[in-house]
N, C-alpha and C. Protein backbone atom coordinates (compact mmCIF):
# COMPACT_ATOMS: atom_id res chain seq x y z
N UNK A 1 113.40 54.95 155.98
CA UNK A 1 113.57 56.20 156.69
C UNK A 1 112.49 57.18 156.31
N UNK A 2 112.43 58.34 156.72
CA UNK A 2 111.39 59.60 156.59
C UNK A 2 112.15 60.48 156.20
N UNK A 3 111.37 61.24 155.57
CA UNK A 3 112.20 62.37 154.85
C UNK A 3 111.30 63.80 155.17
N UNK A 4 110.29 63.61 155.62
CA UNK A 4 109.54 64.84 156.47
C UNK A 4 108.14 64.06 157.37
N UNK A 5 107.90 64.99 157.74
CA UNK A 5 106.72 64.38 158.81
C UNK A 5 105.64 65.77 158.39
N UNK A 6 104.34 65.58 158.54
CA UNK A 6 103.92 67.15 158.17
C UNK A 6 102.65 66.70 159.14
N UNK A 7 101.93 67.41 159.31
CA UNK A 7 100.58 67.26 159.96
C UNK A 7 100.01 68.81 159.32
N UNK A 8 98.36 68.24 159.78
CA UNK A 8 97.75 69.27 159.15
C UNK A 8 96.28 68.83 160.05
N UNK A 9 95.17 69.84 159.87
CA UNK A 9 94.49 69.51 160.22
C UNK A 9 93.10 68.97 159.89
N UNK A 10 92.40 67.96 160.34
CA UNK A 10 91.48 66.84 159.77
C UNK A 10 91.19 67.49 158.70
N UNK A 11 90.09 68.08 158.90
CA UNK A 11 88.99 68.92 158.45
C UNK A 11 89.59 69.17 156.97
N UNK A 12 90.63 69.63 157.15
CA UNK A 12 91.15 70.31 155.55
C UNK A 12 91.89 68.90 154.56
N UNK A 13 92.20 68.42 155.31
CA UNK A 13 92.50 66.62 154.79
C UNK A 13 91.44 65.81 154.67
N UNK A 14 90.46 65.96 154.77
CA UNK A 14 89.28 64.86 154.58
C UNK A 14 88.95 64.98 153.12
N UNK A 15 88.79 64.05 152.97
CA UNK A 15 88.63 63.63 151.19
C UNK A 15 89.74 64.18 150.10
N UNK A 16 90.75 64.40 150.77
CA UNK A 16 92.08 64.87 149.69
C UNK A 16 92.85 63.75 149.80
N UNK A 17 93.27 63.06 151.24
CA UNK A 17 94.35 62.21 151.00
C UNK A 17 94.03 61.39 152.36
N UNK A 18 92.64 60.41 152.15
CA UNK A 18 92.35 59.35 153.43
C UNK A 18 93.80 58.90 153.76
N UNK A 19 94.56 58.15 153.39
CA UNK A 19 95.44 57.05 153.18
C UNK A 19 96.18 57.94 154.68
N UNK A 20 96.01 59.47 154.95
CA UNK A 20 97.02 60.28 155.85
C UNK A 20 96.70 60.22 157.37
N UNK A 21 95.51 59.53 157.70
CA UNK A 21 94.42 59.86 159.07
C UNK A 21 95.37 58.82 159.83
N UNK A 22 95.52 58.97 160.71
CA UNK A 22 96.29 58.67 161.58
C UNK A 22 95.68 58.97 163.31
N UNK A 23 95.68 57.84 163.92
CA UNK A 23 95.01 58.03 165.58
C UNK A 23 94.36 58.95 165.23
N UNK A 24 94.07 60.60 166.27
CA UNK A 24 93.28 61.41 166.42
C UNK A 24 93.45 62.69 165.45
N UNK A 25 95.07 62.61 165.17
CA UNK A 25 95.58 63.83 164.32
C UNK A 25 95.65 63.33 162.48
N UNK A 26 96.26 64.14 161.78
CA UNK A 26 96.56 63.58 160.45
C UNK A 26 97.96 63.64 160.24
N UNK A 27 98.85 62.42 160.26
CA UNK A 27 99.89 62.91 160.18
C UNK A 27 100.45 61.69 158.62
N UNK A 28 101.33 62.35 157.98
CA UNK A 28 101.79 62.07 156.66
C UNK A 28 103.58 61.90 156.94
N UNK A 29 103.73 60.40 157.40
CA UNK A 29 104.91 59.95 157.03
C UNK A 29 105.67 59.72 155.31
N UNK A 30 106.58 60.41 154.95
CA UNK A 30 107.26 60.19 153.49
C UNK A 30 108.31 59.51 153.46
N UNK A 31 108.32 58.11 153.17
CA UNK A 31 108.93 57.39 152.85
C UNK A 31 110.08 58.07 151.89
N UNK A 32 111.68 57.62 152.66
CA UNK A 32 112.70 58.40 151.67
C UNK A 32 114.18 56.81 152.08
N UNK A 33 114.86 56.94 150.88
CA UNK A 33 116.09 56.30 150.71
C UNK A 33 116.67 56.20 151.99
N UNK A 34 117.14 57.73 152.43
CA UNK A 34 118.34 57.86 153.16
C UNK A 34 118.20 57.43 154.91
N UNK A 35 118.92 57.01 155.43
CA UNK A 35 118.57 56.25 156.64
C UNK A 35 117.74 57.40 157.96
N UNK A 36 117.59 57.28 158.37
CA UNK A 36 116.13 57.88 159.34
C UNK A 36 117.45 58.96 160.48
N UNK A 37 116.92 59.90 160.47
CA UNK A 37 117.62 60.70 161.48
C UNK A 37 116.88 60.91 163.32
N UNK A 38 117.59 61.37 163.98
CA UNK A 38 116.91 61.30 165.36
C UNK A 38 116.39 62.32 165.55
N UNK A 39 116.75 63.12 164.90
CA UNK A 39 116.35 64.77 164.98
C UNK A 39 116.17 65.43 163.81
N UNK A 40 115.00 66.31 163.51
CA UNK A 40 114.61 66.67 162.57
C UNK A 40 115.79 68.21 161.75
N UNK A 41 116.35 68.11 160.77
CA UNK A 41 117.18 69.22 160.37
C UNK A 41 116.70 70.83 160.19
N UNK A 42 114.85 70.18 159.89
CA UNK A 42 114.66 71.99 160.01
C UNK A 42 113.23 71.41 160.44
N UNK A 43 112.63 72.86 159.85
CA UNK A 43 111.11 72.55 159.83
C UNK A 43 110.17 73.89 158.84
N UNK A 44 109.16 73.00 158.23
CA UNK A 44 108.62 74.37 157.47
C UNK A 44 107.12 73.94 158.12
N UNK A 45 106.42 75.67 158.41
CA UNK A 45 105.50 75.87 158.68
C UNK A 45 104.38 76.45 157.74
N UNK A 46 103.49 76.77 157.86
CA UNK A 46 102.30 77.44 157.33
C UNK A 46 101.11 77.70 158.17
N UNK A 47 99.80 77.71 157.44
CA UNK A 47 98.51 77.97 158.29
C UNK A 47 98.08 76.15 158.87
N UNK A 48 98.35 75.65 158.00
CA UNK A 48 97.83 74.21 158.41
C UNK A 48 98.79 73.10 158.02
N UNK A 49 99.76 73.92 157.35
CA UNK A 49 100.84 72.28 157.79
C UNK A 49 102.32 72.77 158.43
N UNK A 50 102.76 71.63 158.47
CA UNK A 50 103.77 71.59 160.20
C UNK A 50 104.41 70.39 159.54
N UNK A 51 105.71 70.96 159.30
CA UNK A 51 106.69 69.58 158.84
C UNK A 51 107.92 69.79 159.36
N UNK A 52 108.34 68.41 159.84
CA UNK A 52 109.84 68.31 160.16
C UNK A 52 110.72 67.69 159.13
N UNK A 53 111.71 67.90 158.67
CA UNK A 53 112.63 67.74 157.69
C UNK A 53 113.36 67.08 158.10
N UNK A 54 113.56 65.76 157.83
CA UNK A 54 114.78 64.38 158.28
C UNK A 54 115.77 64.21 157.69
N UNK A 55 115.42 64.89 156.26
CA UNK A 55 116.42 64.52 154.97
C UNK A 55 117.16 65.31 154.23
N UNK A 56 118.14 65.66 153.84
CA UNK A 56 119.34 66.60 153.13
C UNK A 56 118.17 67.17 151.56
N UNK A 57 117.16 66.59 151.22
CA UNK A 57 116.95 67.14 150.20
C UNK A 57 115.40 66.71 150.31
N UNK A 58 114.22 67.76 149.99
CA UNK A 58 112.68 67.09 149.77
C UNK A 58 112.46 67.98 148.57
N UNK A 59 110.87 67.89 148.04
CA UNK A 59 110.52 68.11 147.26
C UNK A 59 109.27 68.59 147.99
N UNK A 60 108.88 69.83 147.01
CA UNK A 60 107.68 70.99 147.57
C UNK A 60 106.87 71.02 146.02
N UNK A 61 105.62 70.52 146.29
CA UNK A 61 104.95 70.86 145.15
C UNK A 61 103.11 70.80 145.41
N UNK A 62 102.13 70.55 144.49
CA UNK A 62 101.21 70.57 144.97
C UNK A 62 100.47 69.20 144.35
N UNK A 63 100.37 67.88 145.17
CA UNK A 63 99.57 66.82 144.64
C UNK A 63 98.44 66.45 143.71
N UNK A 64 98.72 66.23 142.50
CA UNK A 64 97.45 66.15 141.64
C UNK A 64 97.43 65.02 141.16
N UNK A 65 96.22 63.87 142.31
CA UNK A 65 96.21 62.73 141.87
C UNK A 65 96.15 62.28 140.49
N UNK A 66 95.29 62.86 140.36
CA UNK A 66 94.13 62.52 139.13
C UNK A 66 95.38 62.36 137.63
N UNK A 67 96.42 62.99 137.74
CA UNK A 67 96.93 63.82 136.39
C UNK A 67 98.80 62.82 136.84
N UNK A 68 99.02 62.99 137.77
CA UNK A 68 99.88 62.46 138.46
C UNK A 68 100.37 61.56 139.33
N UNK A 69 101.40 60.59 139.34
CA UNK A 69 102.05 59.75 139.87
C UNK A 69 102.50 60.30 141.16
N UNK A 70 103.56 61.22 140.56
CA UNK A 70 104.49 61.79 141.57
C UNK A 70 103.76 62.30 142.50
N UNK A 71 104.49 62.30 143.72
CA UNK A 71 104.04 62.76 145.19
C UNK A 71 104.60 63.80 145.81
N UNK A 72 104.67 64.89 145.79
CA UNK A 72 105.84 65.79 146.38
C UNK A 72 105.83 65.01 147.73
N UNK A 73 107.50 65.18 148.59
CA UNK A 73 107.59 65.36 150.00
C UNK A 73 106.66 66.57 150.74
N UNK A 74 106.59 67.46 150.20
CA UNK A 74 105.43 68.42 151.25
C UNK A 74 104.64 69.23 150.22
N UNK A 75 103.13 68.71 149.87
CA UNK A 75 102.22 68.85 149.37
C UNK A 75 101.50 70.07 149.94
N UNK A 76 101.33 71.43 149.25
CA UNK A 76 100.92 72.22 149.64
C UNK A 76 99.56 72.24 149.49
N UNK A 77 98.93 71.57 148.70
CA UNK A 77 97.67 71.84 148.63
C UNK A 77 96.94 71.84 149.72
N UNK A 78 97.49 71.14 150.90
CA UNK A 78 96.94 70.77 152.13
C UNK A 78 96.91 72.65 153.17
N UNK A 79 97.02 73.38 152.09
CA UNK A 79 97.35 75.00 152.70
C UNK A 79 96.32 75.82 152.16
N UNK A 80 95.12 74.87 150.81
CA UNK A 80 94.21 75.67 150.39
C UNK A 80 94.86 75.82 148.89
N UNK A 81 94.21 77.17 148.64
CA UNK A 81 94.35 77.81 147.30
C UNK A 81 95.91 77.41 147.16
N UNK A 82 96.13 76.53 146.08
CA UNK A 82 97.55 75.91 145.86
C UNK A 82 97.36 76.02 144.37
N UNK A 83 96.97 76.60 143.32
CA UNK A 83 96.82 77.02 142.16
C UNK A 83 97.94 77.19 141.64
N UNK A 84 98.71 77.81 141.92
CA UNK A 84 100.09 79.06 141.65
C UNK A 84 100.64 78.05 141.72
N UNK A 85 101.06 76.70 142.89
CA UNK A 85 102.29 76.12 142.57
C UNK A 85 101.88 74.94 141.69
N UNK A 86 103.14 74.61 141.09
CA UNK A 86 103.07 73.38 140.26
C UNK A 86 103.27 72.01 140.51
N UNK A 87 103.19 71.45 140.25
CA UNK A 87 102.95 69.87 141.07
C UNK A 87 104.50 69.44 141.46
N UNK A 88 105.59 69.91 140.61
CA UNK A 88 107.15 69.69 140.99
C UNK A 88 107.67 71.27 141.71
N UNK A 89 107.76 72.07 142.01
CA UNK A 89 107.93 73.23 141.95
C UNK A 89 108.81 73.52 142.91
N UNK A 90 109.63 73.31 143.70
CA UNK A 90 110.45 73.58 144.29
C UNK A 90 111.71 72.17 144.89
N UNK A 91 112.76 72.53 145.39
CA UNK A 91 113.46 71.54 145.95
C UNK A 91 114.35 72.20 147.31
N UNK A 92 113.89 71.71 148.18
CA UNK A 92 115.02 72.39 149.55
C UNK A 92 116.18 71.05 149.75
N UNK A 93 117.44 71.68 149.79
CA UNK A 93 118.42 70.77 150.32
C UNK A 93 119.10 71.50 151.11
N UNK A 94 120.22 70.76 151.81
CA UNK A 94 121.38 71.05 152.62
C UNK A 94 122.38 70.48 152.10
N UNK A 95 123.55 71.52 151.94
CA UNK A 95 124.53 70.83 151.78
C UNK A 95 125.52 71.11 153.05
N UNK A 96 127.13 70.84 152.98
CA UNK A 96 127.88 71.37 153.64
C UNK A 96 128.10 72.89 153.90
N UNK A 97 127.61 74.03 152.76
CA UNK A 97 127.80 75.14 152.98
C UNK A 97 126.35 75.70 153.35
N UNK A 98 125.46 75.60 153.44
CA UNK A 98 124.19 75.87 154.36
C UNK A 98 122.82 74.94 153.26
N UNK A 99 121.85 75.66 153.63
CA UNK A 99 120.46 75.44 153.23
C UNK A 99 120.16 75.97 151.97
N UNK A 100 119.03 75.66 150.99
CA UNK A 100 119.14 76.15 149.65
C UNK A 100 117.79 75.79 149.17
N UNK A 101 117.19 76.74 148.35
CA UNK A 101 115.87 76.25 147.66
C UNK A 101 116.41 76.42 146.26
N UNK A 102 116.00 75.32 145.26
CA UNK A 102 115.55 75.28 144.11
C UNK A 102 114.35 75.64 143.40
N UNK A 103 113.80 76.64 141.97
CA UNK A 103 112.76 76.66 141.97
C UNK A 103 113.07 75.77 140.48
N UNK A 104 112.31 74.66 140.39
CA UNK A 104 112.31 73.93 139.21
C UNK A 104 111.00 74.16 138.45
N UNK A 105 109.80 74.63 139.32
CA UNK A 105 108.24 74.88 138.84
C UNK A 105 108.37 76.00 138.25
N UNK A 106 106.99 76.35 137.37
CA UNK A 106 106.48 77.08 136.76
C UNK A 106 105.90 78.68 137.46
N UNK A 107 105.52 78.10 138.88
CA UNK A 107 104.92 79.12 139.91
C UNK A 107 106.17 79.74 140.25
N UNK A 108 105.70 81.05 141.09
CA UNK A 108 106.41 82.09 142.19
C UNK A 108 107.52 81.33 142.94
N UNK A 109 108.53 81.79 143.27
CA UNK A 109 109.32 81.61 144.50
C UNK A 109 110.08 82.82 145.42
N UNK A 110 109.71 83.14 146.53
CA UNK A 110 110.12 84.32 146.99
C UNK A 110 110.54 83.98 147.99
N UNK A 111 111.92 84.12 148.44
CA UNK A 111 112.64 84.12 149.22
C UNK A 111 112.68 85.36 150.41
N UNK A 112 112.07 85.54 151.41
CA UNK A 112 112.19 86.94 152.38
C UNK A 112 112.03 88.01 151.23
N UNK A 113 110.87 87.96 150.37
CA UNK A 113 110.55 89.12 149.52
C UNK A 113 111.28 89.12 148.27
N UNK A 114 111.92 88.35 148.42
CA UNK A 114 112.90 88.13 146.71
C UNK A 114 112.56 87.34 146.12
N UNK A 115 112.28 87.83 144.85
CA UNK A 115 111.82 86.86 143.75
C UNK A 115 113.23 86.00 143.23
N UNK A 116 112.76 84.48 143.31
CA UNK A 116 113.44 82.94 142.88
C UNK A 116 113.12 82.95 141.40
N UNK A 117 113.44 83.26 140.26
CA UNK A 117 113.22 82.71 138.67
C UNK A 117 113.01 80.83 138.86
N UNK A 118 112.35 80.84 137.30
CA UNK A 118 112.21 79.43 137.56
C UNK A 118 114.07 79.05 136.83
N UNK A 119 114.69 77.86 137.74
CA UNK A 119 115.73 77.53 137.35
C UNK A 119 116.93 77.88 138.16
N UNK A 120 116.26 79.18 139.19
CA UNK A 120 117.25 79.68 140.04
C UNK A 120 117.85 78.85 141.21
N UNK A 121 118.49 79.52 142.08
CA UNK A 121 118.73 78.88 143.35
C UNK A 121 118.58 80.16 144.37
N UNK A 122 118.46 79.68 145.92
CA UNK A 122 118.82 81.02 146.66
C UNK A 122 119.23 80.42 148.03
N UNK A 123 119.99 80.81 148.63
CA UNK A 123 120.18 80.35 149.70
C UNK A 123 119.13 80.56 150.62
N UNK A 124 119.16 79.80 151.98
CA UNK A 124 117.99 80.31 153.00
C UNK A 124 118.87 80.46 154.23
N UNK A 125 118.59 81.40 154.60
CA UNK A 125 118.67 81.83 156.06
C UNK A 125 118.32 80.84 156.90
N UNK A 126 118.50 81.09 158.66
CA UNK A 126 118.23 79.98 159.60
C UNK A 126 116.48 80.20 159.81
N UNK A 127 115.61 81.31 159.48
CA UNK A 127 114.58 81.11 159.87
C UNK A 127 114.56 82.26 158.49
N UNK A 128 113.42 82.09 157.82
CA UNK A 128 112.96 83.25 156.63
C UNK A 128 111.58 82.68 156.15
N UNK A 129 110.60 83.53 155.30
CA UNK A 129 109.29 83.51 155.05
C UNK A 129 109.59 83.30 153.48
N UNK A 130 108.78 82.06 153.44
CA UNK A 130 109.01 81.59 151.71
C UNK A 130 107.80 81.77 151.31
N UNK A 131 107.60 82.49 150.34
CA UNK A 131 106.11 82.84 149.43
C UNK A 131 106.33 81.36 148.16
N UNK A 132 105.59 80.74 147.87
CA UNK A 132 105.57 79.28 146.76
C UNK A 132 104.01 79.61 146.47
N UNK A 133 104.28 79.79 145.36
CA UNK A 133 103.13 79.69 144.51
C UNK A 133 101.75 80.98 145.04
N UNK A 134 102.26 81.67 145.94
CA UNK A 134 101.27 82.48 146.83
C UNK A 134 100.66 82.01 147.69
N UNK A 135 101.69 80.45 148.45
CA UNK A 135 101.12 79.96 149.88
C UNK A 135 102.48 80.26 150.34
N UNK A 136 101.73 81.16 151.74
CA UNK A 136 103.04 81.27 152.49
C UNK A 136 103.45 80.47 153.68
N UNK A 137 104.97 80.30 154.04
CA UNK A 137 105.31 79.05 154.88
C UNK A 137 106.80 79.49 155.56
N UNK A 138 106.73 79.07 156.40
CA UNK A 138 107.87 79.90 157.39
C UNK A 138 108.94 78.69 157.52
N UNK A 139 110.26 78.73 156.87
CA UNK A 139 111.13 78.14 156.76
C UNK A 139 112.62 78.23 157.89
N UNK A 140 112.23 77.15 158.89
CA UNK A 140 113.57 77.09 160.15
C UNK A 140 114.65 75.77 159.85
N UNK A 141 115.93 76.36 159.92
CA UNK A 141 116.62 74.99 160.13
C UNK A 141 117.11 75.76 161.58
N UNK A 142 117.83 73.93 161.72
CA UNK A 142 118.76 73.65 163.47
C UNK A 142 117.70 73.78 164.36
N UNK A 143 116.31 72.32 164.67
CA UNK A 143 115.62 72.50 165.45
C UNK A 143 116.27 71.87 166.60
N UNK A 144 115.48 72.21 167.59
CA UNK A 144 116.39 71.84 168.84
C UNK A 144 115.27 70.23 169.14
């Protein structure tokens, strides 16, 4: 199954992560456990990436091959200056009572202007502006 879909564009993906080029666009399938949905549960935006959310829970951080294994589900570095966040640094899930970010990283988390501590939780609204690490990204669930 998939657990987000993200696209971004060439230019800023070339020589960060070949393995992502895909036909004409760049698109980054994430392999996840839970069985594949038909419809995406939310979606987070930015300047250059575009992800649909398949899965009750991903991971937001910033890819550092060189130093690291782990892969976040939505790799911000693909947004530029990704300094501020940390390579684990956030977790979005859903549960039965709505949507929710975790900040497990070292970097910023700002929720619609509210500062996230590291360790916190905060709920999310159906559409709100998440500041991570000082890349900003526009956070929707219930896509149609």
């Amino acid at each position: 199954g998939r657990s987000a879909i993200c696209c971004a564009s060439e230019a800023l993906l070339q020589g960060v992560t070949p393995s992502l080029a895909k036909d004409s666009g760049i698109t980054a399938v994430v392999e996840a456990a839970e069985a594949e949905l038909a419809h995406p549960l939310a979606a987070i935006d930015g300047k250059e990436l575009h992800c649909l959310l398949y899965k009750t829970r991903v991971s937001i951080g910033r890819n550092c091959a060189e130093t690291s294994m782990e892969v976040p589900d939505i790799d911000l570095a693909v947004e530029g200056d990704a300094k501020g966040v940390s390579r684990r640094q956030a977790f979005i899930r859903k549960d039965s009572k709505g949507w929710w970010i975790d900040n497990v990283g070292r970097g910023s988390v700002y929720v619609n202007g509210y500062s996230l501590p590291k360790g916190s939780t905060s709920e999310l609204p159906g559409r709100c502006l998440l500041v991570i690490g000082g890349v900003k990204l526009v956070f929707e669930r219930e896509i149609a």
